[in-house]
N, C-alpha and C. Protein backbone atom coordinates (compact mmCIF):
# COMPACT_ATOMS: atom_id res chain seq x y z
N UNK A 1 -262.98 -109.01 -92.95
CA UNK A 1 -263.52 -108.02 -93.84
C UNK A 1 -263.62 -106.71 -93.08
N UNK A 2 -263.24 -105.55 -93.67
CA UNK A 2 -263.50 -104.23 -92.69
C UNK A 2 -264.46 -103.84 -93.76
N UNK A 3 -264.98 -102.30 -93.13
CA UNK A 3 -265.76 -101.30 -93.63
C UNK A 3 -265.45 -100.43 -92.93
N UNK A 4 -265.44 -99.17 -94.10
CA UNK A 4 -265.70 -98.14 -93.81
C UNK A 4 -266.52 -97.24 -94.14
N UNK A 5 -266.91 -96.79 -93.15
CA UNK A 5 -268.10 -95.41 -92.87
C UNK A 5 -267.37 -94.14 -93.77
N UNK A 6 -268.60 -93.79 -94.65
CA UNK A 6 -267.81 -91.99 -95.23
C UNK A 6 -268.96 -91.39 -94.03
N UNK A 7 -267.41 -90.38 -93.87
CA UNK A 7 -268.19 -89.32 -92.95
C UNK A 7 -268.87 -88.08 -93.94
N UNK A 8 -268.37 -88.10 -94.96
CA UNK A 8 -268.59 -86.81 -95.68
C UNK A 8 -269.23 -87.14 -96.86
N UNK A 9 -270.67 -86.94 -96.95
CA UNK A 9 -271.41 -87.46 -97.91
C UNK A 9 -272.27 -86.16 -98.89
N UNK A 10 -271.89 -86.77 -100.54
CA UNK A 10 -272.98 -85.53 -101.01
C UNK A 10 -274.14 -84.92 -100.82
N UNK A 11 -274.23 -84.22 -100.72
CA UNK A 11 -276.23 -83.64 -100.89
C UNK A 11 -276.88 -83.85 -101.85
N UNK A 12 -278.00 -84.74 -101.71
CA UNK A 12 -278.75 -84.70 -103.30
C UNK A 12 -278.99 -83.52 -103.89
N UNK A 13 -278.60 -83.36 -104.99
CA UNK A 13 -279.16 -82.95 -105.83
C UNK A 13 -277.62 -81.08 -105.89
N UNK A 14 -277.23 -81.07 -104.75
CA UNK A 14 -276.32 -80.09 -104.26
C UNK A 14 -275.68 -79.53 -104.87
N UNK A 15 -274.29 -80.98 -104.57
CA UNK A 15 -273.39 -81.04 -105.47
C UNK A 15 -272.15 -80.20 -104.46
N UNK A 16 -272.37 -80.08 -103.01
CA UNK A 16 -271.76 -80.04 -101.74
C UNK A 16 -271.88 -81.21 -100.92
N UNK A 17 -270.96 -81.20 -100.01
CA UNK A 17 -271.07 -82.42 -99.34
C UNK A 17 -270.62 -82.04 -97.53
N UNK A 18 -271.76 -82.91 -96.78
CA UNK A 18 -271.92 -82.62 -95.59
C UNK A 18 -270.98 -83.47 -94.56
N UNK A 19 -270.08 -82.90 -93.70
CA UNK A 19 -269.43 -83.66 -92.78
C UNK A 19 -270.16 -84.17 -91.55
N UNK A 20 -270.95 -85.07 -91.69
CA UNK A 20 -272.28 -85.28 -90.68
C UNK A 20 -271.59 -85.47 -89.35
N UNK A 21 -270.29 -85.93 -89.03
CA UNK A 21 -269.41 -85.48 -87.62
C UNK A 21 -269.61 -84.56 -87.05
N UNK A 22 -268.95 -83.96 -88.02
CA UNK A 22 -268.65 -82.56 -87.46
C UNK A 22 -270.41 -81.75 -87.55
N UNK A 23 -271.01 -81.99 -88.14
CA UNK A 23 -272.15 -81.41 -88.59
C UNK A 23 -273.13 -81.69 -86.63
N UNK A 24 -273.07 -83.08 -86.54
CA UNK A 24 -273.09 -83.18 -85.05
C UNK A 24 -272.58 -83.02 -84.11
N UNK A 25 -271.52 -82.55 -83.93
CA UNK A 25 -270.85 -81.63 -82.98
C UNK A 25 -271.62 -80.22 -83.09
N UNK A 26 -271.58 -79.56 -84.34
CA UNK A 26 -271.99 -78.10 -84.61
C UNK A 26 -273.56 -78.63 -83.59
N UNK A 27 -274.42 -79.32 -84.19
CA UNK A 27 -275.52 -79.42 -83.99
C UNK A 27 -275.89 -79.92 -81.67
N UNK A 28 -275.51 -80.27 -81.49
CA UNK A 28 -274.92 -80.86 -80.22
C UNK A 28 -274.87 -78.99 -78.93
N UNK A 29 -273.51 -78.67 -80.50
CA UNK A 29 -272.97 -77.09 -79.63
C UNK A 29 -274.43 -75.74 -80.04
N UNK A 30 -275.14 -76.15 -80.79
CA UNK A 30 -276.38 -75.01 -81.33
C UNK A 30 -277.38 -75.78 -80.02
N UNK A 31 -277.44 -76.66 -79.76
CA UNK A 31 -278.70 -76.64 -78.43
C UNK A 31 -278.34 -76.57 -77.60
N UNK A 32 -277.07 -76.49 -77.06
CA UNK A 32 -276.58 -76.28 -76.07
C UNK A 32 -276.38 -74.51 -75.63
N UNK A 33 -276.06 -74.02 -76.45
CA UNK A 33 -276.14 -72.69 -76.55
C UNK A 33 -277.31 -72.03 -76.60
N UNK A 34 -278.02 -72.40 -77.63
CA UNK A 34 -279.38 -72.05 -77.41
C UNK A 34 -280.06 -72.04 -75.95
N UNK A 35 -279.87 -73.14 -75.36
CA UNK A 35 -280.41 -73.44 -73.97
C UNK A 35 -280.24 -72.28 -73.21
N UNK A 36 -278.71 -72.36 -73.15
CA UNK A 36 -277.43 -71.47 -72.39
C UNK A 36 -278.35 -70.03 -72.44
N UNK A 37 -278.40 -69.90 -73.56
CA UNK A 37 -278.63 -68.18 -74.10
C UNK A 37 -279.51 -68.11 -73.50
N UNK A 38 -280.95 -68.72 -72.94
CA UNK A 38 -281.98 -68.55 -72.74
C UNK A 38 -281.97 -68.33 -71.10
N UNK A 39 -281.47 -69.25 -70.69
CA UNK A 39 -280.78 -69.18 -69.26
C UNK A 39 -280.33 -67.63 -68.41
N UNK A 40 -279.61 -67.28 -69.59
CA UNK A 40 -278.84 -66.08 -69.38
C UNK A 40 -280.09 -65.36 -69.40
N UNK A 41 -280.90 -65.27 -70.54
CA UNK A 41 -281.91 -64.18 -70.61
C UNK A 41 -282.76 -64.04 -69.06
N UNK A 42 -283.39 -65.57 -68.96
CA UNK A 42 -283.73 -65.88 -67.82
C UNK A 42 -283.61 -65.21 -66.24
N UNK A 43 -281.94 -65.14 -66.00
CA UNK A 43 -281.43 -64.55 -65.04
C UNK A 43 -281.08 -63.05 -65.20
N UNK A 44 -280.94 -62.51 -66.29
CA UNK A 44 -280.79 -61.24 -66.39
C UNK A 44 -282.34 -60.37 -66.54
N UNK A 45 -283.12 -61.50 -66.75
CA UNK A 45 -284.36 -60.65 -66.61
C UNK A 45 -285.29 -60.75 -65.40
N UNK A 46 -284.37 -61.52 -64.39
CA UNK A 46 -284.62 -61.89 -63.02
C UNK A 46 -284.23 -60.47 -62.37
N UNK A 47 -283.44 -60.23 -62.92
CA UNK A 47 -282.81 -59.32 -62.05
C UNK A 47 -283.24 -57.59 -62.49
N UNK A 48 -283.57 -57.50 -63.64
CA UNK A 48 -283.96 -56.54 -63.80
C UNK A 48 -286.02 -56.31 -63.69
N UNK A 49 -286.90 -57.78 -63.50
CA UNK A 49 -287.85 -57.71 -63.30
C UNK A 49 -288.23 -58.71 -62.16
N UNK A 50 -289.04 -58.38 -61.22
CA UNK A 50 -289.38 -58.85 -60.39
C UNK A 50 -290.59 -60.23 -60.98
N UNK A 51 -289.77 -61.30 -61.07
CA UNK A 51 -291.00 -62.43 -61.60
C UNK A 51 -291.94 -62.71 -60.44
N UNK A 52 -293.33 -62.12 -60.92
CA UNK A 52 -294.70 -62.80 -59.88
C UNK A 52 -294.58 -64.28 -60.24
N UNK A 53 -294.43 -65.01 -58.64
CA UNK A 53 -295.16 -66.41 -58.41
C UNK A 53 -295.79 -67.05 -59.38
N UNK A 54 -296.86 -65.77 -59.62
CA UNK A 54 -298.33 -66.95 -59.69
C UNK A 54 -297.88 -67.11 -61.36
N UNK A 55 -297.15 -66.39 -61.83
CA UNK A 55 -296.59 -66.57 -63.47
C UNK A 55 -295.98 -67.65 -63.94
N UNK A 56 -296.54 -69.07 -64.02
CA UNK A 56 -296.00 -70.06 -64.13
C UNK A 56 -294.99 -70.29 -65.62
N UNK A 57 -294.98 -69.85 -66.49
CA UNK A 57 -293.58 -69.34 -67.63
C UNK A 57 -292.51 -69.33 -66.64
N UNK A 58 -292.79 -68.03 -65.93
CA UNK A 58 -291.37 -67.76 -65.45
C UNK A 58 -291.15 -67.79 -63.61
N UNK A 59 -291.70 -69.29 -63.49
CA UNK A 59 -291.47 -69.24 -61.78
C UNK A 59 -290.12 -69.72 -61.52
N UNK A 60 -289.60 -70.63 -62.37
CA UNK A 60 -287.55 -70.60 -62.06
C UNK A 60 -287.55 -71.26 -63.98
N UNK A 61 -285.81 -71.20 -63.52
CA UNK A 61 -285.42 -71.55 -64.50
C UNK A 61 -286.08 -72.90 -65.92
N UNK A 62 -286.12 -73.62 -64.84
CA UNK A 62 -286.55 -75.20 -66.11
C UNK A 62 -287.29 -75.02 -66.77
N UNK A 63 -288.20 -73.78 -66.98
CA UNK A 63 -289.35 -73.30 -68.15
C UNK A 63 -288.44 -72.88 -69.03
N UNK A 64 -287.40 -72.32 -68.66
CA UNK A 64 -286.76 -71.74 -70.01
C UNK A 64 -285.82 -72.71 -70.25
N UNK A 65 -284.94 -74.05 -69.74
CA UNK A 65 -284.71 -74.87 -70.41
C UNK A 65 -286.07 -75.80 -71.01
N UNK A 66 -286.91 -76.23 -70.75
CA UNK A 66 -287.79 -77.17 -71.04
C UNK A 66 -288.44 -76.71 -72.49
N UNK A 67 -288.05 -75.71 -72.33
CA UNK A 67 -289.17 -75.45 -73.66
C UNK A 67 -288.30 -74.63 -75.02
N UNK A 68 -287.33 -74.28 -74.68
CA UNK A 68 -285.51 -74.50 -75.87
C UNK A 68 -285.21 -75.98 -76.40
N UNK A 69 -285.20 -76.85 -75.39
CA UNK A 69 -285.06 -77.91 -75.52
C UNK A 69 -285.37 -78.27 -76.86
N UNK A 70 -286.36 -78.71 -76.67
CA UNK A 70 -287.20 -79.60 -77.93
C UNK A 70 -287.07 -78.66 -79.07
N UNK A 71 -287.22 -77.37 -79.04
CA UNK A 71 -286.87 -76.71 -80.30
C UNK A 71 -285.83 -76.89 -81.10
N UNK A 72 -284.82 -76.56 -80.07
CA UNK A 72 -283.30 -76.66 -80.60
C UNK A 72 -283.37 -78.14 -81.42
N UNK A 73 -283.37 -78.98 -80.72
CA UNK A 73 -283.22 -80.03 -81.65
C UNK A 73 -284.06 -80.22 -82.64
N UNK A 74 -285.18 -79.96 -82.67
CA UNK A 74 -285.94 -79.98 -83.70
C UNK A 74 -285.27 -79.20 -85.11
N UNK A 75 -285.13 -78.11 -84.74
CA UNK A 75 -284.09 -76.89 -85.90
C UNK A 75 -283.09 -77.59 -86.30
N UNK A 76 -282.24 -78.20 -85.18
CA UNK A 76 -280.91 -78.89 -85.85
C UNK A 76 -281.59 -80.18 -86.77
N UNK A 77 -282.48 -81.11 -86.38
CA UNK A 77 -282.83 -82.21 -87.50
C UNK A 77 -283.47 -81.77 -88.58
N UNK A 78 -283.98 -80.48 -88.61
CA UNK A 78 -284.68 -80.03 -89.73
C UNK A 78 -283.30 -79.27 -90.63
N UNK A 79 -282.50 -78.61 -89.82
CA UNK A 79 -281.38 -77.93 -90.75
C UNK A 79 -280.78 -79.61 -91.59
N UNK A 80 -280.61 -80.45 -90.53
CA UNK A 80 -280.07 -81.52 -91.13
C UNK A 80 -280.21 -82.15 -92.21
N UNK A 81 -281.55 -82.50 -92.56
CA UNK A 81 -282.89 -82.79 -93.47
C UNK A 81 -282.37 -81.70 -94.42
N UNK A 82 -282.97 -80.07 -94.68
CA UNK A 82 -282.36 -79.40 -95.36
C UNK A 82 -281.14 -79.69 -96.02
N UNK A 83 -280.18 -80.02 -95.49
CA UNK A 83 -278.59 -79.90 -95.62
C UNK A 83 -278.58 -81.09 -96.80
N UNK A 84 -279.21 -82.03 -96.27
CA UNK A 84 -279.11 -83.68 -97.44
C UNK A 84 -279.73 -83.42 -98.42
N UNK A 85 -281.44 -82.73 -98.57
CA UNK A 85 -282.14 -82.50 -99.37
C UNK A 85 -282.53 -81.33 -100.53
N UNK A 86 -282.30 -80.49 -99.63
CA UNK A 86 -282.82 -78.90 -100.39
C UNK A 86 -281.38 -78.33 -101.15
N UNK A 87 -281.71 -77.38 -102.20
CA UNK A 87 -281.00 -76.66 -102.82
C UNK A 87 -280.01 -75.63 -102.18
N UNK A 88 -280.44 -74.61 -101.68
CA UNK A 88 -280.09 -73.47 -100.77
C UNK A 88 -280.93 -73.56 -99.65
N UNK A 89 -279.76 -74.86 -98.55
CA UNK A 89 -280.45 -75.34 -97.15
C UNK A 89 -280.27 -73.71 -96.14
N UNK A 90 -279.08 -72.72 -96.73
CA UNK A 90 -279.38 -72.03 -95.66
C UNK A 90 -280.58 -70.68 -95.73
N UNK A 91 -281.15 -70.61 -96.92
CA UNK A 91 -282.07 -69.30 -97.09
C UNK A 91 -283.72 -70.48 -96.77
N UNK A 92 -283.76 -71.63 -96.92
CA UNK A 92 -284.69 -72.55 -96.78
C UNK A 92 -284.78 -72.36 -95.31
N UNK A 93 -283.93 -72.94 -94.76
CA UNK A 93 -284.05 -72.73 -93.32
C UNK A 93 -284.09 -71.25 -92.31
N UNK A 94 -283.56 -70.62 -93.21
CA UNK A 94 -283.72 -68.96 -91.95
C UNK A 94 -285.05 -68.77 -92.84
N UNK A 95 -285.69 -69.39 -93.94
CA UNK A 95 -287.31 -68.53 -94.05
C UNK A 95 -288.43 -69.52 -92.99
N UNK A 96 -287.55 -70.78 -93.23
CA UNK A 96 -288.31 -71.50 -92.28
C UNK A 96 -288.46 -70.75 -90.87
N UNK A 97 -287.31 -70.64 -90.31
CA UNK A 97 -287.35 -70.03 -89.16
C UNK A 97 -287.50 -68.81 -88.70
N UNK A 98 -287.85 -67.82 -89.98
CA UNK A 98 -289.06 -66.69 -89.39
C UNK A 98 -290.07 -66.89 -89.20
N UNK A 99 -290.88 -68.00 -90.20
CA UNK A 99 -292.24 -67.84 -89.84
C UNK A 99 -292.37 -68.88 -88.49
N UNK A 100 -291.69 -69.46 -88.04
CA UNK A 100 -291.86 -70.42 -86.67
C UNK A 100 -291.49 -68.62 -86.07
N UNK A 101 -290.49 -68.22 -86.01
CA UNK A 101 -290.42 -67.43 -85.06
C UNK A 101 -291.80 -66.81 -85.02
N UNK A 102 -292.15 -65.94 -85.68
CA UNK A 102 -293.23 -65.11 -86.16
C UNK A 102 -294.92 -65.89 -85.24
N UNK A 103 -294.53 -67.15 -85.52
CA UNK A 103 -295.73 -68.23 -85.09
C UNK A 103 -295.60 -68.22 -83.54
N UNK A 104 -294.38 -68.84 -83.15
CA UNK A 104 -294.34 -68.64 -81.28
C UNK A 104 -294.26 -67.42 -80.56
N UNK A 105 -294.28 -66.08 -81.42
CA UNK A 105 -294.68 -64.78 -80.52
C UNK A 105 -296.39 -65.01 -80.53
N UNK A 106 -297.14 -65.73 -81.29
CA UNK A 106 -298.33 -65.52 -81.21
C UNK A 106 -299.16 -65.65 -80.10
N UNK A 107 -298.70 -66.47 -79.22
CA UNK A 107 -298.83 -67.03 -77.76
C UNK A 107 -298.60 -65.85 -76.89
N UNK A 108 -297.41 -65.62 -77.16
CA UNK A 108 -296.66 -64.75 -76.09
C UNK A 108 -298.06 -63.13 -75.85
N UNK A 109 -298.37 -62.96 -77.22
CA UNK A 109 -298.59 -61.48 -77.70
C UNK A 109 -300.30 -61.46 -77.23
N UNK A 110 -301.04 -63.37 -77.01
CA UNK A 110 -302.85 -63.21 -76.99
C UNK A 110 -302.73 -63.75 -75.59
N UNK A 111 -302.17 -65.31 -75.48
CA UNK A 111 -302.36 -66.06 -74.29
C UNK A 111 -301.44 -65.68 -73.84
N UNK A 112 -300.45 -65.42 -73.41
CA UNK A 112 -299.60 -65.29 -72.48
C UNK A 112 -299.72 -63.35 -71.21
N UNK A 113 -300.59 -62.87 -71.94
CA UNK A 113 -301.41 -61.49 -71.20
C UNK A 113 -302.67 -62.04 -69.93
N UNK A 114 -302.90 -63.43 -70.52
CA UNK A 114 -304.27 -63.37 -69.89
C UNK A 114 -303.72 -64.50 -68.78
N UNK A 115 -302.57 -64.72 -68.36
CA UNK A 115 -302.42 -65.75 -67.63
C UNK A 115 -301.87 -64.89 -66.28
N UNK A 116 -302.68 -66.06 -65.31
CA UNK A 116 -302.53 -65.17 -63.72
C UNK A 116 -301.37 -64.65 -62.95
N UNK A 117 -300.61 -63.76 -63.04
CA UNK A 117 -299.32 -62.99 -62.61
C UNK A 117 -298.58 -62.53 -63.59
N UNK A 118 -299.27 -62.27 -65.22
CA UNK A 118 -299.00 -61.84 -65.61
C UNK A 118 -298.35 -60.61 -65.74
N UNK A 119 -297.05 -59.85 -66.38
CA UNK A 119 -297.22 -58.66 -66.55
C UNK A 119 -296.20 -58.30 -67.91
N UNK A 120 -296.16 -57.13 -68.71
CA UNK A 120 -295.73 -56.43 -69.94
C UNK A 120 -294.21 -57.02 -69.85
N UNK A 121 -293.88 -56.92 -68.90
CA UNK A 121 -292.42 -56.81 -68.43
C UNK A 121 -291.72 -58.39 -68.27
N UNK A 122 -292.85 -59.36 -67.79
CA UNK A 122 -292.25 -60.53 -68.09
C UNK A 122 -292.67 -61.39 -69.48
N UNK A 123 -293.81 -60.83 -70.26
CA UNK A 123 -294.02 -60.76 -71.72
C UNK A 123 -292.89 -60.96 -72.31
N UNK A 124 -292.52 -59.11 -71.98
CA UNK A 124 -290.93 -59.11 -72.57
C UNK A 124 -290.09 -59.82 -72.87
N UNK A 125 -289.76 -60.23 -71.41
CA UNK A 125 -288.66 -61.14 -70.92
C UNK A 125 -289.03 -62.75 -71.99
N UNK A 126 -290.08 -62.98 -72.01
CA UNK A 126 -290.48 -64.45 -72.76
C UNK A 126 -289.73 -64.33 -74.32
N UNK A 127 -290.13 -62.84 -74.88
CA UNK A 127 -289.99 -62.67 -76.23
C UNK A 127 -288.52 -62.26 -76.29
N UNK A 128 -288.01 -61.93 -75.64
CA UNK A 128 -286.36 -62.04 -75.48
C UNK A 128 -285.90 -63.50 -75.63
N UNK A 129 -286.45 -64.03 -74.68
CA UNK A 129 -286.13 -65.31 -75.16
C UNK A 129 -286.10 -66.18 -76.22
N UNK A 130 -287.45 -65.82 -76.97
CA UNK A 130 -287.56 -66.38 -78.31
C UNK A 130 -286.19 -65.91 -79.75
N UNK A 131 -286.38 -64.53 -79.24
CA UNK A 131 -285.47 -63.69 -80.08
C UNK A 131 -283.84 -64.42 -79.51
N UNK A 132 -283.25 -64.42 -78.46
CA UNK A 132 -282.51 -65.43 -78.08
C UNK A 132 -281.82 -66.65 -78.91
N UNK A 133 -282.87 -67.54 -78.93
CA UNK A 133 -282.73 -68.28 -79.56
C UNK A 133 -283.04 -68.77 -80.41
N UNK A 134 -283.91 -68.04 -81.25
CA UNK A 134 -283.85 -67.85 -82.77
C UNK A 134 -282.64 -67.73 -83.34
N UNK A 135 -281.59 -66.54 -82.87
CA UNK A 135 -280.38 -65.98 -83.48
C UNK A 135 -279.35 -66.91 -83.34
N UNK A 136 -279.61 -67.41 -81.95
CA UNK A 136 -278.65 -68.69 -81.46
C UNK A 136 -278.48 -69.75 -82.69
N UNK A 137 -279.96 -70.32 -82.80
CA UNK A 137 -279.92 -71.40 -83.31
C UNK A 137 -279.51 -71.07 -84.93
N UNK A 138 -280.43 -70.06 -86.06
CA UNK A 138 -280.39 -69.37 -87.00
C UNK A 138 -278.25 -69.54 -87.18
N UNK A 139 -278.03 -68.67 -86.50
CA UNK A 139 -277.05 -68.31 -86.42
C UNK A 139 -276.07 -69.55 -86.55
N UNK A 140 -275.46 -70.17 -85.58
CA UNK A 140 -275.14 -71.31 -85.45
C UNK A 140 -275.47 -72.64 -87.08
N UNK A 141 -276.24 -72.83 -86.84
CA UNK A 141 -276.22 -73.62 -88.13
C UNK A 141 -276.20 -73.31 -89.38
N UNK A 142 -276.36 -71.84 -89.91
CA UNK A 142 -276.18 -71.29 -91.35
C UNK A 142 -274.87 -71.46 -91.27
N UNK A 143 -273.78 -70.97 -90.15
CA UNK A 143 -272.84 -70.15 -90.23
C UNK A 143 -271.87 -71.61 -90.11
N UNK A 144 -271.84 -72.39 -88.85
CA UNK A 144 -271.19 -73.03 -88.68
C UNK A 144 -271.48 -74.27 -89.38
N UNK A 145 -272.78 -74.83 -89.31
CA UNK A 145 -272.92 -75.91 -89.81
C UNK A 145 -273.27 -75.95 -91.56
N UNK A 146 -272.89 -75.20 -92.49
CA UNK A 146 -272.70 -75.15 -93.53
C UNK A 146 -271.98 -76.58 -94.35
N UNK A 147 -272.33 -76.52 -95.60
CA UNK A 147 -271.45 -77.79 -96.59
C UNK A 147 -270.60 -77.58 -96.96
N UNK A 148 -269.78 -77.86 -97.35
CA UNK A 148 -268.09 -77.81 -97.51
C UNK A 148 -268.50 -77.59 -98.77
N UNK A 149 -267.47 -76.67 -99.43
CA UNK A 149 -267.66 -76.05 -100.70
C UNK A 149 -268.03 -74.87 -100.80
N UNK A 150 -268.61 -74.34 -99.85
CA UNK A 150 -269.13 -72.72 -99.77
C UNK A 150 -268.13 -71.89 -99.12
């Protein structure tokens, strides 16, 4: 007896249909980039700001992977979710993902001033990052990971 797997399944209620392959590849290449992007920010804001020590955000790199990480994927299973469930998964998801954006500057803008080696300049550098990969991720899955039919 064989079976076969559909890779390309409708969306409830849609009436598009999602290539969940390829949809995980897209999704795979959006946290990976995301990461990437942050990285970059990371080192380019190494270089243009002197990171204090005692600033534990930004004492090396693995703060700015460690904490992309879990986002990214989170965005991609939630775009995913969207994609099977919701009507218009991509205006659902970029409103979703202003107000998260909007929500993780909140840190940056009260607690992240009052922490020891603080300064404006590596603030910055944090909220670059967010902005980063907001666009990364935003970007990436409206654009690429879309339903066939659009």
């Amino acid at each position: 007896m064989s079976t076969t797997i559909a890779t390309t399944v409708p969306t409830t209620g849609t009436g598009h249909s999602v290539r969940w392959g390829r949809y995980a590849l897209v999704g795979l290449g959006t946290i990976a980039a995301a990461v990437l992007a942050n990285v970059v920010v990371y080192f380019l804001g190494g270089a243009l700001v002197a990171y204090d020590p005692q600033f534990l955000p930004l004492t090396d790199v693995s703060g700015a992977i460690i904490f992309t990480l879990p986002a990214a994927i989170v965005a991609v299973l939630l775009y995913a979710a969207l994609l099977r469930f919701a009507r218009r998964p991509e205006r659902t998801f970029a409103l979703i993902a202003a107000v998260v954006f909007v929500v993780t500057l909140i840190p940056d803008l009260t607690y992240i001033p009052t922490v020891p080696g603080a300064t404006s300049a590596q603030t910055a550098i944090l909220i670059a990052m967010h902005v980063a990969a907001a666009a990364v991720i935003v970007g990436m899955l409206t654009k690429l990971g879309r339903p066939q039919g659009r």
